[in-house]
C-alpha atoms as a PDB file:
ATOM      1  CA  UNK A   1      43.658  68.290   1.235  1.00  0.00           C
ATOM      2  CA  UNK A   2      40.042  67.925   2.489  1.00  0.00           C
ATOM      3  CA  UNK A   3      38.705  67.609   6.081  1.00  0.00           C
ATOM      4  CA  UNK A   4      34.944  67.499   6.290  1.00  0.00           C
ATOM      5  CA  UNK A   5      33.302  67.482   9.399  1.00  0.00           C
ATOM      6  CA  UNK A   6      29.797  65.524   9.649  1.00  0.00           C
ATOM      7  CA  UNK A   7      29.470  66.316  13.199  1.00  0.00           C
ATOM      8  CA  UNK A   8      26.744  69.069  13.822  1.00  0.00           C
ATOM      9  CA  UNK A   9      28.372  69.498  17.463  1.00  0.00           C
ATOM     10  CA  UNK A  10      31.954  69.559  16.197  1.00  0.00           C
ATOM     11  CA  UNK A  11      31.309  72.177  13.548  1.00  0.00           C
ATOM     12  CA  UNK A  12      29.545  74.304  15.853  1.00  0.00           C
ATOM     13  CA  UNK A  13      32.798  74.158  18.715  1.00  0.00           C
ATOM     14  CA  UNK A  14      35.254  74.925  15.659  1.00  0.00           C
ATOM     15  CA  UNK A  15      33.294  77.764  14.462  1.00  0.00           C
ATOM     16  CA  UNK A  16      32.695  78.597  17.963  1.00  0.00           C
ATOM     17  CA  UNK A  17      37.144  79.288  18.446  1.00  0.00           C
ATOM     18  CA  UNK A  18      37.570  80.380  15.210  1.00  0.00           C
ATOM     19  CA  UNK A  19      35.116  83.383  16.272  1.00  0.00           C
ATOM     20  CA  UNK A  20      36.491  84.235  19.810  1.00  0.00           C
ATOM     21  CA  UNK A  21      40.169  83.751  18.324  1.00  0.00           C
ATOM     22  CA  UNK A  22      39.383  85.877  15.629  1.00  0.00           C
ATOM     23  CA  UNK A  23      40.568  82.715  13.196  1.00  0.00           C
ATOM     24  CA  UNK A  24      39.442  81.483   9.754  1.00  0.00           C
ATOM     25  CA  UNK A  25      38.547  77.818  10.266  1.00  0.00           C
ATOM     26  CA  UNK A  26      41.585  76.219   9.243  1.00  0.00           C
ATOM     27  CA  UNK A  27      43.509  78.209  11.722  1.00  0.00           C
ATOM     28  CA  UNK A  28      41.132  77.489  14.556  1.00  0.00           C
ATOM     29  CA  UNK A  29      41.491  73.705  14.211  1.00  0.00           C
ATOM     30  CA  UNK A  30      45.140  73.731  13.835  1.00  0.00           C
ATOM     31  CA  UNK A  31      45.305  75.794  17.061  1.00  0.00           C
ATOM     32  CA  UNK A  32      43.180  73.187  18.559  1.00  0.00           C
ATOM     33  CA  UNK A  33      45.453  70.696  17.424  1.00  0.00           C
ATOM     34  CA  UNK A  34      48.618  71.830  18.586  1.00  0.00           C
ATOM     35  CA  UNK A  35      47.109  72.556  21.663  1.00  0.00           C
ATOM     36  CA  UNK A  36      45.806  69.314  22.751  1.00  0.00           C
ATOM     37  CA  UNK A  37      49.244  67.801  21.138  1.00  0.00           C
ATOM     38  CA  UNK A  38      51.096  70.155  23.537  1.00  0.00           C
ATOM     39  CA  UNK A  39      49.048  69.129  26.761  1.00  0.00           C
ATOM     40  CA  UNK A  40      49.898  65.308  26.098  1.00  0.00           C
ATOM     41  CA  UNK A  41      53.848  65.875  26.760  1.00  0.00           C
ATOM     42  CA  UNK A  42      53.203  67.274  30.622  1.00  0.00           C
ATOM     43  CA  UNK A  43      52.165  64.289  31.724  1.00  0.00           C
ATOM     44  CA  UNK A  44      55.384  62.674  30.418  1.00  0.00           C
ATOM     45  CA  UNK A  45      57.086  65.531  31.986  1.00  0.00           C
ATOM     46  CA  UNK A  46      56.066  65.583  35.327  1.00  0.00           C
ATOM     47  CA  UNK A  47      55.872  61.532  35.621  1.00  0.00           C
ATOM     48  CA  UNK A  48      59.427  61.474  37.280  1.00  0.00           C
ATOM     49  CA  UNK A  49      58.431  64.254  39.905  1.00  0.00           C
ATOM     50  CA  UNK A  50      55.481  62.152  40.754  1.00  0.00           C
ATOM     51  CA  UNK A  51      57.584  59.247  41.026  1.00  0.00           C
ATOM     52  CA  UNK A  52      59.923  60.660  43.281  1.00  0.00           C
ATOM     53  CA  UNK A  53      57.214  61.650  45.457  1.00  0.00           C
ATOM     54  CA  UNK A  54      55.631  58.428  45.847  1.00  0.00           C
ATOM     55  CA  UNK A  55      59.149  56.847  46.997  1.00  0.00           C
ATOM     56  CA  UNK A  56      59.697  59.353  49.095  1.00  0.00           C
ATOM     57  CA  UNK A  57      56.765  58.322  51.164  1.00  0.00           C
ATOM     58  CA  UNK A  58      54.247  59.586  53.841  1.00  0.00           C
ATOM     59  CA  UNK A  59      55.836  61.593  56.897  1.00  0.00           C
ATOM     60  CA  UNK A  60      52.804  61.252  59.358  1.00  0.00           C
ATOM     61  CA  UNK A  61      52.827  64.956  59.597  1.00  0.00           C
ATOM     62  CA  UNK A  62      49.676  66.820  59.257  1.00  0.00           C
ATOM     63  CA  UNK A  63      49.466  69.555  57.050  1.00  0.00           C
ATOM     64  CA  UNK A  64      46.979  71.813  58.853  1.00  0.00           C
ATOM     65  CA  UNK A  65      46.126  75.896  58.632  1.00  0.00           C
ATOM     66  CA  UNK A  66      49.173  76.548  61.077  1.00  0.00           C
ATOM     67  CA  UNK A  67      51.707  75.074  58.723  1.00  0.00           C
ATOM     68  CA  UNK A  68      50.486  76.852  55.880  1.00  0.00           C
ATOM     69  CA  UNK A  69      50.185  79.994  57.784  1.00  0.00           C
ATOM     70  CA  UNK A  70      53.988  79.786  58.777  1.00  0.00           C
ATOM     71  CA  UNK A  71      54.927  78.878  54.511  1.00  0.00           C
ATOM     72  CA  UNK A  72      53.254  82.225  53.811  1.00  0.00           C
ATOM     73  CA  UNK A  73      54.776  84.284  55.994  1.00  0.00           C
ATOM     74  CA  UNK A  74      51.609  84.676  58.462  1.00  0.00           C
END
């Protein structure tokens, strides 16, 4: 199987990871590939947590320094 990549800008990024990873190039574009195909899930994985959130609603309460000192212990 072939992949040829026309894209002067493209070739240079690939070559680019397959350097600093130490890769060959097909390596460095799989990694890039699973990568970006691993990021896509998250956002299907946090949706309900954001969901939850927004039904839970706004308490009026202001988050200022004081309340954040108090969370960390200062």
């Amino acid at each position: 199987m072939a992949l040829h990549i026309r894209d002067p800008e493209t070739d240079r990024l690939v070559r680019t990871l397959a350097n600093v990873k130490g890769l060959g190039l097909t390596e460095a574009i799989r990694l890039a590939v699973e990568n970006e195909l691993n990021r896509a899930p998250l956002r299907e994985r946090i949706r309900p947590f954001q969901q939850r959130i927004a039904r839970a609603g706004r308490t009026g309460l202001k988050a200022d320094k004081t309340f954040f000192d108090e969370l960390s212990g200062d």
